[in-house]
Protein backbone atom coordinates (compact mmCIF):
# COMPACT_ATOMS: atom_id res chain seq x y z
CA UNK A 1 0.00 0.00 0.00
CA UNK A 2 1.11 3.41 -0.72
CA UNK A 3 2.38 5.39 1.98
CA UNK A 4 -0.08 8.96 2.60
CA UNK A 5 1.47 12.04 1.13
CA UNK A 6 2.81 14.11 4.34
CA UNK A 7 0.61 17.20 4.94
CA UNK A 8 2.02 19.98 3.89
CA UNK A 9 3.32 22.24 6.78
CA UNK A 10 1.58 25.24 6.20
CA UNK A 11 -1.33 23.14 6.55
CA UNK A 12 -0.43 21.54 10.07
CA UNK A 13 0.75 24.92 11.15
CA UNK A 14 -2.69 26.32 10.26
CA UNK A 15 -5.22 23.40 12.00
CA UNK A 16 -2.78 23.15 15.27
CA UNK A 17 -2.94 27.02 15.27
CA UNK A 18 -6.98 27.01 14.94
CA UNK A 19 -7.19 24.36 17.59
CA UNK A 20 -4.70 26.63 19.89
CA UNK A 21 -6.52 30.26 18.99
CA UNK A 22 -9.68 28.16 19.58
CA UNK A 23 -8.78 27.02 23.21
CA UNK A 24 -6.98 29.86 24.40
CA UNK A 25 -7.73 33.30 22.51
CA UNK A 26 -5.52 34.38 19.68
CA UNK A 27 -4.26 36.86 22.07
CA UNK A 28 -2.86 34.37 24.79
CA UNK A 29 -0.92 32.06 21.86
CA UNK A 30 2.06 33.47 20.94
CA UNK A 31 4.27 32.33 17.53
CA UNK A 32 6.76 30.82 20.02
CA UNK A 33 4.01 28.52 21.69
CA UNK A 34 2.51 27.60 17.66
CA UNK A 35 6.24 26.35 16.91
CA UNK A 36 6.97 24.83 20.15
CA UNK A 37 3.39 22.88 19.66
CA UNK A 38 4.15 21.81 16.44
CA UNK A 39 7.78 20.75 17.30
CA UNK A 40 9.10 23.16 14.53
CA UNK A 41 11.62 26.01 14.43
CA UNK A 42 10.25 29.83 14.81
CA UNK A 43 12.30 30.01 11.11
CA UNK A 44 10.29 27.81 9.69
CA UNK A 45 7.10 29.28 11.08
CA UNK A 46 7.74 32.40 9.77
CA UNK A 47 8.87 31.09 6.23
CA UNK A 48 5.36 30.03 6.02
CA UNK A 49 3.43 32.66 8.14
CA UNK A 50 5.45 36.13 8.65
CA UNK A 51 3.47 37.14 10.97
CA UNK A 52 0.59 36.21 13.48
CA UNK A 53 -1.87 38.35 11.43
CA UNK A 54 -1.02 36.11 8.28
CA UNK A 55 -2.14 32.96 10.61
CA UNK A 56 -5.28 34.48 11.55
CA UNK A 57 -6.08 36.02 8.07
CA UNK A 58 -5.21 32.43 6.76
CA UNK A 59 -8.01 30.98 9.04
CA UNK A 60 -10.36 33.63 8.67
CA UNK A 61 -10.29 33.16 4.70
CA UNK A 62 -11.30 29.18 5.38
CA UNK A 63 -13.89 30.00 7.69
CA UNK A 64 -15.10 33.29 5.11
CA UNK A 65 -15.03 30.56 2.70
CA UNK A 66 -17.11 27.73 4.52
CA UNK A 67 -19.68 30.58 5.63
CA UNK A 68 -20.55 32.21 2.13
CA UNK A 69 -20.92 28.47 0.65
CA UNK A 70 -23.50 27.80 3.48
CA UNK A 71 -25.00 31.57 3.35
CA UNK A 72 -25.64 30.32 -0.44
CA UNK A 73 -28.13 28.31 1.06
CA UNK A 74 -30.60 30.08 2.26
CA UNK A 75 -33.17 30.90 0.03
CA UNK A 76 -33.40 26.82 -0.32
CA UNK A 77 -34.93 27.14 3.26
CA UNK A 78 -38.60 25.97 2.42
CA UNK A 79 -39.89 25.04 6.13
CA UNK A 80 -39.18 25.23 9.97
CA UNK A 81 -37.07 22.04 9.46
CA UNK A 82 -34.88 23.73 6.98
CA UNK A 83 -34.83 26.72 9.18
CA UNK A 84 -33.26 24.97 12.13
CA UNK A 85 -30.94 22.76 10.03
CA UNK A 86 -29.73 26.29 8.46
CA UNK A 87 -29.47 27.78 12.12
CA UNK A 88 -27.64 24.91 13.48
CA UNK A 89 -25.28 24.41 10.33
CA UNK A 90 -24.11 28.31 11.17
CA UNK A 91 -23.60 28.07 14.57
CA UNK A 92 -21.16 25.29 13.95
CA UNK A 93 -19.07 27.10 11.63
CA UNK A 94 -19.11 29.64 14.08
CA UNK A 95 -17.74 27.48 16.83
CA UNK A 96 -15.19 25.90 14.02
CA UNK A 97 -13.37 29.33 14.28
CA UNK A 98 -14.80 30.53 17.57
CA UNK A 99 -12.02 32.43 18.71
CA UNK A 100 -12.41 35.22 15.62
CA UNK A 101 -15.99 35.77 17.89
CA UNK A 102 -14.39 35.50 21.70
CA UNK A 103 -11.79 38.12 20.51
CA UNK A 104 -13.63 39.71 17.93
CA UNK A 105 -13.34 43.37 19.12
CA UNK A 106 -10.07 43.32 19.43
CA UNK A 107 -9.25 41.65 16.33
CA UNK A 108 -11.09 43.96 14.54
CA UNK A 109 -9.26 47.07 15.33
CA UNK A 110 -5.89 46.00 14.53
CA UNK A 111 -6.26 43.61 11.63
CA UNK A 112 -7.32 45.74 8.50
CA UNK A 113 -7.96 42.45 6.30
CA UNK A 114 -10.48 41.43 9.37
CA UNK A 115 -12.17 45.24 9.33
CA UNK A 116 -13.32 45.22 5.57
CA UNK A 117 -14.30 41.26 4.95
CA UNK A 118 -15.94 40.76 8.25
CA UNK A 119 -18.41 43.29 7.81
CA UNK A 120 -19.09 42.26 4.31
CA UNK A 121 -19.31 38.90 5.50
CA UNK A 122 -21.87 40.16 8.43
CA UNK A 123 -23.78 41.96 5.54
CA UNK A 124 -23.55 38.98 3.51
CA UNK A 125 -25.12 36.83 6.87
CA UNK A 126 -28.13 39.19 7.05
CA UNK A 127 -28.68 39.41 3.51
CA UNK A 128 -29.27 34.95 3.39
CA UNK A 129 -31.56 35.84 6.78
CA UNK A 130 -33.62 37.86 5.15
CA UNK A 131 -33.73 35.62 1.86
CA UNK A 132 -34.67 33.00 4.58
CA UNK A 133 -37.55 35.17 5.94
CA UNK A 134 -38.38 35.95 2.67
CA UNK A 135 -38.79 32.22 1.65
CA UNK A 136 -40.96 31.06 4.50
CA UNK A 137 -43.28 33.84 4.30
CA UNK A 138 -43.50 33.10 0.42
CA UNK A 139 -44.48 29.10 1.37
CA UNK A 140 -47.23 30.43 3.86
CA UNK A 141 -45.20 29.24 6.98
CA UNK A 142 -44.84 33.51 8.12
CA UNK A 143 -46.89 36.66 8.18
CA UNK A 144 -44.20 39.24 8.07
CA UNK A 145 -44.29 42.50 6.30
CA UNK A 146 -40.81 43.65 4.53
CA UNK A 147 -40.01 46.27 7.16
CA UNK A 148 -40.02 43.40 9.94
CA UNK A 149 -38.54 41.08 7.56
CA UNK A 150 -35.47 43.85 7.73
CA UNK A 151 -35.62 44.14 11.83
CA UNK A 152 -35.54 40.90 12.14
CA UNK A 153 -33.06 39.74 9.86
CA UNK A 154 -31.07 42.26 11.88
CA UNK A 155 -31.78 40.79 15.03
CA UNK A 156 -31.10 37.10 14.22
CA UNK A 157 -27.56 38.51 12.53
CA UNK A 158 -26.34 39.87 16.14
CA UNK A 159 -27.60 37.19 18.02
CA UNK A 160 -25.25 34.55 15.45
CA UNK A 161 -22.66 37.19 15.98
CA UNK A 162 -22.69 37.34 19.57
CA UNK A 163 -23.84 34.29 20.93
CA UNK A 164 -20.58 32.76 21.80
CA UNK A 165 -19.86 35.82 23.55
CA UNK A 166 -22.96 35.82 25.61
CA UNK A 167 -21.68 32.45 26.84
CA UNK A 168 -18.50 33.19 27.45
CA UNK A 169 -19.82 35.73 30.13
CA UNK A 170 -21.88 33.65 31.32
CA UNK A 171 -19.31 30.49 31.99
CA UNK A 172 -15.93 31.93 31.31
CA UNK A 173 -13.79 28.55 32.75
CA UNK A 174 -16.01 26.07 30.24
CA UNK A 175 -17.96 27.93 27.09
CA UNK A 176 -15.05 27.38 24.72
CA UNK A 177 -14.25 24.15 25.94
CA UNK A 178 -15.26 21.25 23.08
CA UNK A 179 -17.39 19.79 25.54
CA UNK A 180 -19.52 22.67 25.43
CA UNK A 181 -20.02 22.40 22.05
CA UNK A 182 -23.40 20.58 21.73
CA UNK A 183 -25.44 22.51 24.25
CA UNK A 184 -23.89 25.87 23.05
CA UNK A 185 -24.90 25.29 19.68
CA UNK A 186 -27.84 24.45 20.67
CA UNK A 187 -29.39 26.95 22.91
CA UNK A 188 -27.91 29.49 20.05
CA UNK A 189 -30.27 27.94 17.25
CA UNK A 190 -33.20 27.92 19.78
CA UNK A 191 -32.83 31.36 20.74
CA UNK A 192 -32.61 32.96 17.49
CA UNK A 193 -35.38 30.28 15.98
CA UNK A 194 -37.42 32.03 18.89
CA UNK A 195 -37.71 34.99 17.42
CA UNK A 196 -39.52 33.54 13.94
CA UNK A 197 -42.44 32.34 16.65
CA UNK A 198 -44.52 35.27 16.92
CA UNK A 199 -44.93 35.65 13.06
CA UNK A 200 -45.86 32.19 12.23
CA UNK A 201 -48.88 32.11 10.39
CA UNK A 202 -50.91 29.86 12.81
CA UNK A 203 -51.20 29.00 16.44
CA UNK A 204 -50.04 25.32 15.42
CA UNK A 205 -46.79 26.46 13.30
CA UNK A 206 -45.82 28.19 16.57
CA UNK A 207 -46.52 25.30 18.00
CA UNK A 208 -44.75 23.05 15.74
CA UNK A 209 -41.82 25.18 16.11
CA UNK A 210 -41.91 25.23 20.10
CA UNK A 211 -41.62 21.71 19.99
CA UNK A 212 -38.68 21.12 17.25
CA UNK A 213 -36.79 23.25 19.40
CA UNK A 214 -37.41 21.80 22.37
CA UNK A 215 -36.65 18.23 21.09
CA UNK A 216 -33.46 18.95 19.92
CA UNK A 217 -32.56 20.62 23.54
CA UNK A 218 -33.46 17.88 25.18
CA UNK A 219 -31.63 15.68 23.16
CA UNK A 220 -28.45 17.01 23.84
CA UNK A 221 -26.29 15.55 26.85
């Protein structure tokens, strides 16, 4: 059998450095701690990355990437279903490269690639929740006028944006921990699902919807 190809070791550098970022905050791993971790030489590091801002650019470009492909998505949502699959699917690519939303203040104002692409990126998020809005309320499933269609969109954007945030308040020690993972991405979707309930078109979709969300909190662990 043919042995694997080695990965390449910009590649390595980039995944260990995710995982690191991920668990500690980009602002507590230094380029030192990414070499000694990967049992490589700072020189050989920087041949690859020059600089910590070309590590995090490198894995905010994957996780731009993996967003707009799912944001693409959107106006396929037809039901509630679709809606929470949708919901879920972004809240996991948001905990994929959670620490661009733990430190994303600070990232912000001193990494100028960051500044212009995450805000398109943001505009590009509420743009597919208001496509999604759009969708149901075309299939029956919402009565929403345009101008709440807009408001809402809105809301559900910030509540994606800062829902890791919110539980990194509220459990500093644990919320970015992988073992977290489930129940954070789950209480996300719910709460931001909870906002379509008072513009479902009948007492029984709100229903409907109560209950999908509830099922899939209770069958976390």
């Amino acid at each position: 059998m043919a042995k694997k190809a080695p990965r390449r070791t910009a590649e390595r550098i980039a995944e260990v450095t995710l995982q690191l970022f991920n668990r500690f905050g980009e602002p507590n791993v230094s380029t030192t701690l990414i070499s000694s971790e990967l049992n490589i030489s700072p020189g050989n590091l920087y041949y690859h990355f020059p600089s910590k801002d070309a590590l995090v650019n490198q894995l905010f470009d994957q996780y731009e990437s993996a967003m707009l492909g799912l944001l693409d998505a959107a106006s396929d949502v037809k039901d509630i279903e679709d809606a929470w699959f949708f919901l879920h699917s972004l809240f996991e690519q948001v905990w994929n490269h959670r620490f661009l939303y733990r430190d994303l203040n600070n990232l912000l104002s001193g990494n100028r690639h960051l500044e212009t692409h995450f805000h398109a990126l943001l505009e590009r998020q509420t743009h597919a929740f208001r496509q999604m809005l759009e969708s149901l309320a075309a299939a029956g499933l919402m009565r929403i006028d345009p101008d709440s269609i807009e408001t809402l969109s809105a809301s559900m954007s910030v509540m994606v944006t800062y829902w890791l945030s919110y539980e990194y308040v509220r459990n500093p020690r644990q919320a970015m921990e992988p073992a977290s993972a489930s129940l954070a991405l789950t209480r996300g979707a719910q709460h931001v699902l909870a906002l379509l309930t008072p513009y479902m078109a009948s007492a029984d979709l709100q229903t409907h919807l109560q209950s999908l969300s509830a099922a899939y909190g209770s069958a976390q662990p």
